[in-house]
Protein backbone atom coordinates (compact mmCIF):
# COMPACT_ATOMS: atom_id res chain seq x y z
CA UNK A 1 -21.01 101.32 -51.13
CA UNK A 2 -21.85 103.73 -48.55
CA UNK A 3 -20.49 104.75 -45.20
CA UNK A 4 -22.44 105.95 -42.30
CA UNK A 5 -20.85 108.36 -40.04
CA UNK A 6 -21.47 110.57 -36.86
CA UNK A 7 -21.46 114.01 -36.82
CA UNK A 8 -21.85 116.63 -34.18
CA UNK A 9 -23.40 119.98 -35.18
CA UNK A 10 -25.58 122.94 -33.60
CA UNK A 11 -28.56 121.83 -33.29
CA UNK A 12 -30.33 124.75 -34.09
CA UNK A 13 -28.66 124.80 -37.53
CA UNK A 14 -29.23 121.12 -38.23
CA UNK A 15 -33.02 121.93 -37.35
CA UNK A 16 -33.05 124.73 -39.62
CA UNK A 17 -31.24 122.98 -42.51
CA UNK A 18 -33.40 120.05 -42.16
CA UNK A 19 -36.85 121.74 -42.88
CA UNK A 20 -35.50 123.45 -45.37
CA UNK A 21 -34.55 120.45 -46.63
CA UNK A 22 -38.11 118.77 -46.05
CA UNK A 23 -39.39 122.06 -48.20
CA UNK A 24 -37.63 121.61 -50.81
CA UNK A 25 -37.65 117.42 -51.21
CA UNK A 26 -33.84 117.00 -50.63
CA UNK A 27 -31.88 114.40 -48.37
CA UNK A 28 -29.81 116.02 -45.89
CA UNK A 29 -27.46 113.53 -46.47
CA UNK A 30 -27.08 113.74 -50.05
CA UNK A 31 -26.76 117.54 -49.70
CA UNK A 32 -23.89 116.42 -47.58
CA UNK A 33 -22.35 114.41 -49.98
CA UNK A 34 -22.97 117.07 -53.37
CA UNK A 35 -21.07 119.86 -50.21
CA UNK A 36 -18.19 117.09 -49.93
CA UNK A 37 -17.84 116.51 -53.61
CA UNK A 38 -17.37 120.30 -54.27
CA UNK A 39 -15.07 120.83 -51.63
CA UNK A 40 -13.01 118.12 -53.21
CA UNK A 41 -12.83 119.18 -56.77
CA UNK A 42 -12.25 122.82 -55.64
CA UNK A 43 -9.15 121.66 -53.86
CA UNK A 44 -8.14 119.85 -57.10
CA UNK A 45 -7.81 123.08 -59.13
C-alpha cells in the first residue's frame, strides 16, 4: 500500500534534484523512499 503525502521544499533544490533525477531514469519519489529507509535502519544500529 502506498501513502501520498505533501511536502514543502525549496524550490530551487526540488528543480535541481528533479532533472537530475530525469538524467539518470530515477523516481523522485522512490529516491525518497530508498533516503527514508536508510535513515531508519541507521537509527536502528
Amino acid at each position: 500500500m502506498k501513502k501520498n503525502v505533501t511536502l514543502k521544499v525549496d524550490e530551487k533544490l526540488y528543480k535541481q534534484f528533479r532533472a537530475y533525477c530525469d538524467k539518470r531514469g530515477l523516481i523522485v519519489s522512490r529516491q525518497f523512499e530508498i533516503f527514508i529507509k536508510q535513515k531508519i535502519s541507521k537509527g536502528n544500529k
